[in-house]
N, C-alpha and C. Protein backbone atom coordinates (compact mmCIF):
# COMPACT_ATOMS: atom_id res chain seq x y z
N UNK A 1 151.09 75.85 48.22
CA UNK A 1 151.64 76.98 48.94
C UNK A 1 150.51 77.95 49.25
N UNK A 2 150.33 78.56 50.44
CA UNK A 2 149.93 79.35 50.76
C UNK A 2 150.69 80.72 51.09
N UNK A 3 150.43 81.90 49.58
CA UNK A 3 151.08 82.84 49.57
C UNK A 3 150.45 84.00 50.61
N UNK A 4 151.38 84.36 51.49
CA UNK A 4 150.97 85.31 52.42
C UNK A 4 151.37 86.86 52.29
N UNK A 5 152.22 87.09 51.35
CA UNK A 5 152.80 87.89 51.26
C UNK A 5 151.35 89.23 49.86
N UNK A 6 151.45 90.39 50.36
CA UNK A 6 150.52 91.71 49.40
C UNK A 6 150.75 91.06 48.00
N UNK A 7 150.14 91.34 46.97
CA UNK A 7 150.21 91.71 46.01
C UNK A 7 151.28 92.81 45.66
N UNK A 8 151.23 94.03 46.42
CA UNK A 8 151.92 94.79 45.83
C UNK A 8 153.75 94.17 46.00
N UNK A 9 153.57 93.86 47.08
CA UNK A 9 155.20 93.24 47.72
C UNK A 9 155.35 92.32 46.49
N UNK A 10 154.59 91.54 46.12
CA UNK A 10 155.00 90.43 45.04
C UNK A 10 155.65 90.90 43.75
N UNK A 11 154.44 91.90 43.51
CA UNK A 11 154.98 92.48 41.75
C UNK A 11 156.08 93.75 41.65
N UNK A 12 156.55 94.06 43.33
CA UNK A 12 157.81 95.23 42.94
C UNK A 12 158.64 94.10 43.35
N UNK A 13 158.64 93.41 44.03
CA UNK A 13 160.15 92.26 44.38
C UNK A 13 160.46 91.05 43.45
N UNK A 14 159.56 90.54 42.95
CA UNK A 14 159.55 89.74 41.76
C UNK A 14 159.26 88.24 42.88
N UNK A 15 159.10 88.27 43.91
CA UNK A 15 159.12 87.26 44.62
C UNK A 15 157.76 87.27 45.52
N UNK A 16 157.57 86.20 46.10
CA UNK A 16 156.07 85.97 47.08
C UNK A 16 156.64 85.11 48.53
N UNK A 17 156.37 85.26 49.63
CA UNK A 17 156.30 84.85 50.98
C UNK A 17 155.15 83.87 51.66
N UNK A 18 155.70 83.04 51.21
CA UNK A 18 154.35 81.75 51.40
C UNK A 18 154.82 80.18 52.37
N UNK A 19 153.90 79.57 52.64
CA UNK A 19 154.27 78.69 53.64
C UNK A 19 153.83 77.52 52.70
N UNK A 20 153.93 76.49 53.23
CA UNK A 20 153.67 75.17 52.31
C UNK A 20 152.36 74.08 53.20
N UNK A 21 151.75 73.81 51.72
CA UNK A 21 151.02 72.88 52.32
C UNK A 21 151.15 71.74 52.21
N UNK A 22 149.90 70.96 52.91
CA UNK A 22 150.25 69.11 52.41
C UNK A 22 148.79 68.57 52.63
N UNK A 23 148.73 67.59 52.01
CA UNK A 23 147.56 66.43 52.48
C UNK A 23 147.66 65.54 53.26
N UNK A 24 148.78 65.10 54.05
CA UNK A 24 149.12 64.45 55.14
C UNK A 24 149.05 65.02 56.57
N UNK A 25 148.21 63.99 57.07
CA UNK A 25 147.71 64.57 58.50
C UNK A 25 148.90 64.67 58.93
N UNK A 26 148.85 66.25 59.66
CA UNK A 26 150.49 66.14 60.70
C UNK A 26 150.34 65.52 62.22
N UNK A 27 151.36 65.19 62.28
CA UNK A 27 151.55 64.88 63.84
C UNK A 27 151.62 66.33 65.07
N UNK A 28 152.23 67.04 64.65
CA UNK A 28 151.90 68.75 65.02
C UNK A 28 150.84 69.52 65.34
N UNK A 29 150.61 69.74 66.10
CA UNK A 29 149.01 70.94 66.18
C UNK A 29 149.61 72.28 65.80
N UNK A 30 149.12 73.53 66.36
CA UNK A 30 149.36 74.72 66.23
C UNK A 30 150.44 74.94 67.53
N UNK A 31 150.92 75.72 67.05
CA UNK A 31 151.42 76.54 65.81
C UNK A 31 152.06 75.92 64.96
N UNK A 32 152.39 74.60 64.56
CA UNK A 32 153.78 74.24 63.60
C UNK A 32 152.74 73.98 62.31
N UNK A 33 151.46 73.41 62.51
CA UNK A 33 150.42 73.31 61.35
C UNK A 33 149.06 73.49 62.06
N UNK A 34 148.15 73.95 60.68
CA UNK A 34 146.66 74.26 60.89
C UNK A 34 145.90 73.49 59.91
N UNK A 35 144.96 73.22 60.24
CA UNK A 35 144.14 72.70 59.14
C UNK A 35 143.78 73.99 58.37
N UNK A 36 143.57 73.31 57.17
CA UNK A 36 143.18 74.46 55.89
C UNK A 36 141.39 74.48 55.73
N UNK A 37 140.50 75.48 55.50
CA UNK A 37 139.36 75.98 55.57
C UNK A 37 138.94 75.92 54.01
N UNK A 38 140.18 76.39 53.46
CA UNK A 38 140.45 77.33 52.15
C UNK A 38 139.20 76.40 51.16
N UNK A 39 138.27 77.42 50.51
CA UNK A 39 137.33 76.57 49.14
C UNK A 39 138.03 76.33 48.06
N UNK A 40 137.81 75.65 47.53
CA UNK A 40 138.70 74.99 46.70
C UNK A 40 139.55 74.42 46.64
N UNK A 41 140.35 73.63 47.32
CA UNK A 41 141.38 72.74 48.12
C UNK A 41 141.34 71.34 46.97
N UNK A 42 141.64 70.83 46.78
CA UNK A 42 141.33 69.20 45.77
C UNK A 42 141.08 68.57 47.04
N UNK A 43 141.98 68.59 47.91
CA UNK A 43 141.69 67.09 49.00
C UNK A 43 142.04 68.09 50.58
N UNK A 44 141.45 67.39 51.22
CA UNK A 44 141.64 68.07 52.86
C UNK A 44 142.90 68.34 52.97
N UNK A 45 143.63 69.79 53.37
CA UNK A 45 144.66 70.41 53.20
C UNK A 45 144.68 70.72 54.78
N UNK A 46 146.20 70.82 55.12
CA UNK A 46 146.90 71.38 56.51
C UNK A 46 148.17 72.84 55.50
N UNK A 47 148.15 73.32 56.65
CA UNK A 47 149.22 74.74 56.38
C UNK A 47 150.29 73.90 56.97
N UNK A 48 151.82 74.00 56.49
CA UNK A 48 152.56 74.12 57.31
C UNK A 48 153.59 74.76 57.99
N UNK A 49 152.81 75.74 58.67
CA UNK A 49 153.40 77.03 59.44
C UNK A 49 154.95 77.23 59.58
N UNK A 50 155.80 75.90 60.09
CA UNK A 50 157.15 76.47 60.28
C UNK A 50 157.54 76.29 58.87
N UNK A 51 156.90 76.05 58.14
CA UNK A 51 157.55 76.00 56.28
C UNK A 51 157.58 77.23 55.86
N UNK A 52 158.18 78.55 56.18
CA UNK A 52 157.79 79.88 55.32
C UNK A 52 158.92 79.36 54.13
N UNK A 53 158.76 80.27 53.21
CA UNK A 53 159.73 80.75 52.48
C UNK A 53 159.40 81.40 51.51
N UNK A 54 160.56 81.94 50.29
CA UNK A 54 160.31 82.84 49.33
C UNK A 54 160.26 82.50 48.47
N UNK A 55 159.85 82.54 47.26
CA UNK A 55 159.74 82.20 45.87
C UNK A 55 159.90 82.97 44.94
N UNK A 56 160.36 82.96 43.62
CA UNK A 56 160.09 84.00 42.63
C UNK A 56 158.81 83.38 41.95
N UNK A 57 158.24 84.45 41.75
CA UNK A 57 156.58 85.01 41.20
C UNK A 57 156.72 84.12 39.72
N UNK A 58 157.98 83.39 39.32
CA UNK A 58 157.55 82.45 38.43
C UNK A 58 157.40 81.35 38.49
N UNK A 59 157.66 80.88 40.16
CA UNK A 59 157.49 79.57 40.38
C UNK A 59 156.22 79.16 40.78
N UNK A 60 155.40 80.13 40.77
CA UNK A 60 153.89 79.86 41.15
C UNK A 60 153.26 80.22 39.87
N UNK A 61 152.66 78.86 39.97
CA UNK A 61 150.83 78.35 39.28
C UNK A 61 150.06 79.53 39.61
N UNK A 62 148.96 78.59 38.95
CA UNK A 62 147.73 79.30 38.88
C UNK A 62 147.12 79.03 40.04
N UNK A 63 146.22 80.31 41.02
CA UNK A 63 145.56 79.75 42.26
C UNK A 63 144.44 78.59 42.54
N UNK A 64 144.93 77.93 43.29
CA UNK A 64 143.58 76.63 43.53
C UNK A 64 142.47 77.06 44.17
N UNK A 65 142.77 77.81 45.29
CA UNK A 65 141.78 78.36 46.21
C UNK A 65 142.41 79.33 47.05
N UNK A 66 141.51 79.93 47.76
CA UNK A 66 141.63 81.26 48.72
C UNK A 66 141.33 80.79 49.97
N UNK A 67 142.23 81.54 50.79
CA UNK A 67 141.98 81.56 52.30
C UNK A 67 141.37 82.87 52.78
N UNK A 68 140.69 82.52 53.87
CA UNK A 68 139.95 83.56 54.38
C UNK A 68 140.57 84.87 55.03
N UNK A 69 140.38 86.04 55.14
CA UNK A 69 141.45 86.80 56.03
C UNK A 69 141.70 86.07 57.41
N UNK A 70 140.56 85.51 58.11
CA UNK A 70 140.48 84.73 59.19
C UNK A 70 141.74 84.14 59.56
N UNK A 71 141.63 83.09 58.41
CA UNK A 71 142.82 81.85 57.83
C UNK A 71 144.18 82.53 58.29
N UNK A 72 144.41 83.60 57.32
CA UNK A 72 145.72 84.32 57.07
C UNK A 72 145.80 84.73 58.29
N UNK A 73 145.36 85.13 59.23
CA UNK A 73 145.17 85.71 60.63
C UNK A 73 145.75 84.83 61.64
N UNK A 74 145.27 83.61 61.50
CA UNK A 74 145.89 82.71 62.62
C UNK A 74 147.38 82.04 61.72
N UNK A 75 147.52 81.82 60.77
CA UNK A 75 148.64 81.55 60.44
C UNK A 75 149.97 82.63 60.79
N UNK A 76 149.94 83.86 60.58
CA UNK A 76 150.57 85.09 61.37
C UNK A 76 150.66 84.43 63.04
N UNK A 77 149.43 84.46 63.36
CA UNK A 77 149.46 84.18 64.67
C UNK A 77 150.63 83.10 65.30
N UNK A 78 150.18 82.33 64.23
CA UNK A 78 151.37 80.67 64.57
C UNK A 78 152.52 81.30 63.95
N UNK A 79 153.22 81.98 63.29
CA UNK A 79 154.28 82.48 63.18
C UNK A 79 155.10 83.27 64.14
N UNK A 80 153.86 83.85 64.83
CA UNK A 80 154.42 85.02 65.83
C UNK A 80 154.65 84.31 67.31
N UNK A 81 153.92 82.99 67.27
CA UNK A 81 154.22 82.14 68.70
C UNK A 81 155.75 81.58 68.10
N UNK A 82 155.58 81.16 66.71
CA UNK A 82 157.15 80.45 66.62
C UNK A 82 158.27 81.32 66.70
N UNK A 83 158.10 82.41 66.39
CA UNK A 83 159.56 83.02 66.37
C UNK A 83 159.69 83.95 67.83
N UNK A 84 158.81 84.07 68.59
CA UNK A 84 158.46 84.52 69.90
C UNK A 84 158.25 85.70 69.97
N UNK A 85 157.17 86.55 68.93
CA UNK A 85 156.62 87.75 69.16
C UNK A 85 155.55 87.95 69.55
């Protein structure tokens, strides 16, 4: 998962706003998935953009790796083409 959602939003709601990833090449380009940049990845990672959803802050692990603000930037971006803003 790639959590997109503040820090602060996480620890007053008890929950996080994150999209899902995978190691399977998609058939999809952008906006529905992006390839992942992120250091630390185990194996070549894709985002998959129309996957948002919510979680509670206990269903998430420990972090594998970080995305760049860059990263987080175009994933917004592919969100805002999908829902048409």
């Amino acid at each position: 998962m790639l959590i997109l959602s503040h820090d602060v939003f996480n620890e007053r709601s008890g929950t996080v706003i994150a999209v899902a990833l995978t190691s399977q090449r998609p058939r999809a380009g952008f906006p529905l998935t992006l390839e992942s940049n992120a250091t630390g990845l185990p194996k070549e990672s894709w985002i998959k953009i129309s996957q948002i959803r919510t979680l509670s802050v206990e269903r998430i692990g420990r972090p594998l790796a970080r995305a760049s603000d860059e990263e987080v930037a175009r994933v917004v971006e592919g969100l805002n083409e999908i829902l048409g803003g």
